[in-house]
C-alpha atoms as a PDB file:
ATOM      1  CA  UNK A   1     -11.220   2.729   6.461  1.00  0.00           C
ATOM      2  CA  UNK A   2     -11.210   5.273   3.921  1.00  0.00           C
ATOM      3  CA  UNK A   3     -10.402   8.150   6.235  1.00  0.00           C
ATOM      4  CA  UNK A   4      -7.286   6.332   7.335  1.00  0.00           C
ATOM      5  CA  UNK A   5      -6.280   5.336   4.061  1.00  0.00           C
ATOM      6  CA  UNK A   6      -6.829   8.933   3.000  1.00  0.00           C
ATOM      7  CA  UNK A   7      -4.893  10.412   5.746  1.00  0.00           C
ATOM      8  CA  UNK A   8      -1.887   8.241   4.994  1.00  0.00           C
ATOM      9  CA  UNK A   9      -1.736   9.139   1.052  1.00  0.00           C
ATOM     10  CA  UNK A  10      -1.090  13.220   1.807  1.00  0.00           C
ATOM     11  CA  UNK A  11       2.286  12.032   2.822  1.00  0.00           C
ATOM     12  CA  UNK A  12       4.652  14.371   0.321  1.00  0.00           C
ATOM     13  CA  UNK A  13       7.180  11.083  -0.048  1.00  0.00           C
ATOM     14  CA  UNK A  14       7.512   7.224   1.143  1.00  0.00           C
ATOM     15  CA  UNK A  15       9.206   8.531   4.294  1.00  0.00           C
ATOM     16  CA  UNK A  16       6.500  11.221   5.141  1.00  0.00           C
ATOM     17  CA  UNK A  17       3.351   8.367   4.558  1.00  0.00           C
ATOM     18  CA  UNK A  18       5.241   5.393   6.848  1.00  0.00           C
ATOM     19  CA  UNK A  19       5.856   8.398   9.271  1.00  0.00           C
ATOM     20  CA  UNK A  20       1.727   9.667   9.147  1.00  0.00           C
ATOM     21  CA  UNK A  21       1.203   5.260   9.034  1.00  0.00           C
ATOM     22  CA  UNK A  22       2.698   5.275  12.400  1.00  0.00           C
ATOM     23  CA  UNK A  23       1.655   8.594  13.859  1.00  0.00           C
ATOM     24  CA  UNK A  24      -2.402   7.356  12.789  1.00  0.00           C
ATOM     25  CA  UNK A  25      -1.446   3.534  14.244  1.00  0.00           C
ATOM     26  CA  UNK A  26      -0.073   4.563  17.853  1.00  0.00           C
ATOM     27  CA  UNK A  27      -2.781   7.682  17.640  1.00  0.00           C
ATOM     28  CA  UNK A  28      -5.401   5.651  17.603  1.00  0.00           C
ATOM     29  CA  UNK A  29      -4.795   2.927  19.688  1.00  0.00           C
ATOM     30  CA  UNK A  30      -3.953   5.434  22.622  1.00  0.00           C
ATOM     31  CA  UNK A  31      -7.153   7.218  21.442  1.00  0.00           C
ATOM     32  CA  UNK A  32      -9.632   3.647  21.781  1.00  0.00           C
ATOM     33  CA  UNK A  33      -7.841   3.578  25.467  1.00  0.00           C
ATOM     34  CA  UNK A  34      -8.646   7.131  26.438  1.00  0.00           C
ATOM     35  CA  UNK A  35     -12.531   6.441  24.111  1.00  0.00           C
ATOM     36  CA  UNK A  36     -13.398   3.421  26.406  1.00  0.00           C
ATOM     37  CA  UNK A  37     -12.496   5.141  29.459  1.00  0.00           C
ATOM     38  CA  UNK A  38     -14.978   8.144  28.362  1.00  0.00           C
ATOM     39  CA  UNK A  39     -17.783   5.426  27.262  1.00  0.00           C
ATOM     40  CA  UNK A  40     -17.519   3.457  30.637  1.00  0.00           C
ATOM     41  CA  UNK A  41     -18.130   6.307  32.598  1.00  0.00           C
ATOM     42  CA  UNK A  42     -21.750   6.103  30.827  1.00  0.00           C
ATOM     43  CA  UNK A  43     -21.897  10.260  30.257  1.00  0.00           C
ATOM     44  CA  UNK A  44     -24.718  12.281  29.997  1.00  0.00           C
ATOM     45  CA  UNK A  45     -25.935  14.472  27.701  1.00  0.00           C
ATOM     46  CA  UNK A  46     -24.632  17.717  28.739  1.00  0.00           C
ATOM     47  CA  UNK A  47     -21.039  16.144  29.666  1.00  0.00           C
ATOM     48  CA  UNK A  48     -21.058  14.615  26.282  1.00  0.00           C
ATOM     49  CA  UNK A  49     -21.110  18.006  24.980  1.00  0.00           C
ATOM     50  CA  UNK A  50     -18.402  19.422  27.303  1.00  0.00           C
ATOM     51  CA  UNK A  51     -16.508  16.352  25.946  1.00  0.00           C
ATOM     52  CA  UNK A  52     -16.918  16.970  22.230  1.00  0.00           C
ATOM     53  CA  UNK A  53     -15.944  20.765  22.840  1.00  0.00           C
ATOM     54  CA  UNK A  54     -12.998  20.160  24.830  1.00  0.00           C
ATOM     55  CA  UNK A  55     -11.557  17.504  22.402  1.00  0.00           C
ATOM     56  CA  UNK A  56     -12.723  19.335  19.378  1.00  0.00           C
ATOM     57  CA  UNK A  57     -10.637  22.396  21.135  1.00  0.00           C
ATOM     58  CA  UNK A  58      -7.775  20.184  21.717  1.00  0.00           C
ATOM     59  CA  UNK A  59      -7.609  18.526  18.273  1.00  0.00           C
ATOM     60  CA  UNK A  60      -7.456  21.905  16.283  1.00  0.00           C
ATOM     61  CA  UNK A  61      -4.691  23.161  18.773  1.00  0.00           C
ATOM     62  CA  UNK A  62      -2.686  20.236  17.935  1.00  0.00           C
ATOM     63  CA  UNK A  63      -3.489  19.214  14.242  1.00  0.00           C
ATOM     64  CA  UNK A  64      -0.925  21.734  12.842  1.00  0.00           C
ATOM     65  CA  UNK A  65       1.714  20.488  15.097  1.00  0.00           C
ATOM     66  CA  UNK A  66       1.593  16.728  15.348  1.00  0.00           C
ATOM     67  CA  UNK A  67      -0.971  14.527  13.679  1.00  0.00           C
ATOM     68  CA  UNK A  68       0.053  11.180  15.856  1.00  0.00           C
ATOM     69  CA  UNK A  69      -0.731  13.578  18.969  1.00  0.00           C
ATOM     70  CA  UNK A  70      -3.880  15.186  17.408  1.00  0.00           C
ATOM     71  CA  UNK A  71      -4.686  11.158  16.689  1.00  0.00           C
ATOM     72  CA  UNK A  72      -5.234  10.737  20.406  1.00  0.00           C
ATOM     73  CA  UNK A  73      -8.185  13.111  20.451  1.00  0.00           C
ATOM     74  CA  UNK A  74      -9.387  12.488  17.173  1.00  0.00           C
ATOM     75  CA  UNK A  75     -10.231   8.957  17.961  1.00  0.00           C
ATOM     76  CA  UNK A  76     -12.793   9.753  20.708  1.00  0.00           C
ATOM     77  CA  UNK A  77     -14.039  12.458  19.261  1.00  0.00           C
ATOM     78  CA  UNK A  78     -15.216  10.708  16.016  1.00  0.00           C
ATOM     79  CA  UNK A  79     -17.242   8.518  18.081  1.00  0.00           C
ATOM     80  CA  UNK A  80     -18.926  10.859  20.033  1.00  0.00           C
ATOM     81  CA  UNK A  81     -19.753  12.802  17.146  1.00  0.00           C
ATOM     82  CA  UNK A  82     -21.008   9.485  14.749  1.00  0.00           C
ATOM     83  CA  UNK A  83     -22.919   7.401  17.866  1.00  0.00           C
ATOM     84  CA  UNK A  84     -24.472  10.124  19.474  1.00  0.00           C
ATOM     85  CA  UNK A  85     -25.268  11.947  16.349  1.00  0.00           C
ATOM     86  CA  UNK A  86     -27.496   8.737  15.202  1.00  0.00           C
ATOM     87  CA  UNK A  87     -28.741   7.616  18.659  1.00  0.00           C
ATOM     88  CA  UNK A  88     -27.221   4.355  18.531  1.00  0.00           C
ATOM     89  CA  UNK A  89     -25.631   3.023  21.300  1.00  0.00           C
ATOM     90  CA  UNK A  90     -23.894  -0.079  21.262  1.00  0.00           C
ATOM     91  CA  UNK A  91     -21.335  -2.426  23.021  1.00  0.00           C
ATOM     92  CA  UNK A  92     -18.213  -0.591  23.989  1.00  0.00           C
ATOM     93  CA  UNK A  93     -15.552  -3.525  23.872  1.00  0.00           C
ATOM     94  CA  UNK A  94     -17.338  -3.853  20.182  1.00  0.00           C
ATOM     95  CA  UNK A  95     -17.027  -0.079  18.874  1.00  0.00           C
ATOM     96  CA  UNK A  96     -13.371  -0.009  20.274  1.00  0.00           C
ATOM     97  CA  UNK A  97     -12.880  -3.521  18.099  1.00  0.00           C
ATOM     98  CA  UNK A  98     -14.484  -2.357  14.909  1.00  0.00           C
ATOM     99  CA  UNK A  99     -12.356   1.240  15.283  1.00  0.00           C
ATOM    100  CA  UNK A 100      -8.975  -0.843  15.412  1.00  0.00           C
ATOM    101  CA  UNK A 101      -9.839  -2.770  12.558  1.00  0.00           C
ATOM    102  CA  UNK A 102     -10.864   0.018  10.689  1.00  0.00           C
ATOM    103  CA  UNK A 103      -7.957   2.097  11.414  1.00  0.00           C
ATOM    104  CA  UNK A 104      -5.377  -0.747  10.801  1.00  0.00           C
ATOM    105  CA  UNK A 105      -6.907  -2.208   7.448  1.00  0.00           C
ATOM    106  CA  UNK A 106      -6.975   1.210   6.018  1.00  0.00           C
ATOM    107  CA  UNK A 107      -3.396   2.175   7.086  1.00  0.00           C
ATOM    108  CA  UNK A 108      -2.159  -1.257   5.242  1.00  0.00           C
ATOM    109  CA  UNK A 109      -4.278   0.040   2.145  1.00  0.00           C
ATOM    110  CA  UNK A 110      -2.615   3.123   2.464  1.00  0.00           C
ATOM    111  CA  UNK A 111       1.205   2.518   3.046  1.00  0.00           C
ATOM    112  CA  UNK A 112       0.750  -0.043  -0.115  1.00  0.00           C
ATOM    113  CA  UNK A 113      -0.647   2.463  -2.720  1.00  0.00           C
ATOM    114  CA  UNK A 114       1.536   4.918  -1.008  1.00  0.00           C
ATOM    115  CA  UNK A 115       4.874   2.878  -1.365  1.00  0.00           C
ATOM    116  CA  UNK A 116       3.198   2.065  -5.426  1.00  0.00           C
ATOM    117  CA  UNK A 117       2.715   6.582  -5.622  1.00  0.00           C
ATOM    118  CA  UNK A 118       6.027   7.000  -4.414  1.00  0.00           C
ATOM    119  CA  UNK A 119       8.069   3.821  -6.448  1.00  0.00           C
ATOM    120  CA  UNK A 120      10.464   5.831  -8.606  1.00  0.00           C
ATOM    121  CA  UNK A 121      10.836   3.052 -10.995  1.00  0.00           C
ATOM    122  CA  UNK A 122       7.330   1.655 -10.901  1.00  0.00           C
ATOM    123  CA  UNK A 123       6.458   5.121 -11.523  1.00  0.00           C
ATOM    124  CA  UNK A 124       8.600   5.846 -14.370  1.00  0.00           C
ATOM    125  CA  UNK A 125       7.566   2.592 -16.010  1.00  0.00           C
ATOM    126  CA  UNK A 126       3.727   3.842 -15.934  1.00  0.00           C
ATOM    127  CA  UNK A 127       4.671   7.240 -17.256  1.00  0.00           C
ATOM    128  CA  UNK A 128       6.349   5.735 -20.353  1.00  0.00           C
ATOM    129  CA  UNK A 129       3.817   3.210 -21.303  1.00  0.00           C
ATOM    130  CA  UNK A 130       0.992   5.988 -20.612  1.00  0.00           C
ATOM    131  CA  UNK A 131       3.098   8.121 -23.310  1.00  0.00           C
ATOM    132  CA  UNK A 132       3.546   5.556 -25.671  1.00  0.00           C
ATOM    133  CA  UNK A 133      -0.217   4.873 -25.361  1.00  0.00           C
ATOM    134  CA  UNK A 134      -1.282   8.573 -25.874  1.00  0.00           C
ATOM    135  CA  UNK A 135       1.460   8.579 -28.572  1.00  0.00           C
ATOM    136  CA  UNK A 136      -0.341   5.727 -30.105  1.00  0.00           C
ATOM    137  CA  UNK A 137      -3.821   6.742 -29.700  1.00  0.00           C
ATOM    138  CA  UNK A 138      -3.262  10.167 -31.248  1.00  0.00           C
ATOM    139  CA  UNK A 139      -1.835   8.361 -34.789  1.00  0.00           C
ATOM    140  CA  UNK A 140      -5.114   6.559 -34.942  1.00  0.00           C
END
């Protein structure tokens, strides 16, 4: 949740964090689809690796060009990389669950204190009474 709240906040305006909202949404649920297909093939060790390297590959390529693409890869590859590292292995259906959930609750978390970062007015309001409360604190 953190990572996807996170990831939503480097937006440079409201527009920008909605847009990185949507790109991490519609990443990841493509990525839990291509993540379960990986997991029910059951792969082995040394085709887990092939599988980290080739998405890791993939991932750099296209994390400077389009985050909601790079989201596809990113999805599966986090798993990989947190299950296997650990040794636990658990239900598919139930990592794929817990991933949406995680993803989605964090993006709401994120476009909220994103749309409260980039509020003009709300934002203007805090600046003054943070002033007048310096202001104040610096007469005492």
């Amino acid at each position: 949740m953190p990572v996807s709240t996170l990831a939503i906040l480097q937006g440079k305006d409201l527009f920008h964090a909605w847009q990185r909202n949507l790109h991490r949404s519609i990443g990841t649920l493509l990525g839990v689809g291509i993540k379960w297909l990986m997991l029910s093939a059951n792969p082995s060790g040394l085709e887990l690796v092939f599988l980290i390297a080739g998405l890791q590959f993939i991932v750099e390529v296209l994390v400077v060009r389009n985050y909601g693409l790079a989201m596809i890869f990113i999805t599966p590859l986090t798993i990989f990389l947190a299950e296997n590292a650990s040794g636990l292995f658990t239900d598919v259906n139930e990592l794929m669950e817990a991933q949406i959930l995680d993803t989605f609750i964090g993006s709401l978390i994120g476009v909220l204190v994103g749309w409260i970062l980039h509020h003009k007015i709300f934002i203007t309001k805090l600046e003054k009474q943070f002033r007048s409360a310096q202001i104040q604190w610096r007469r005492k």
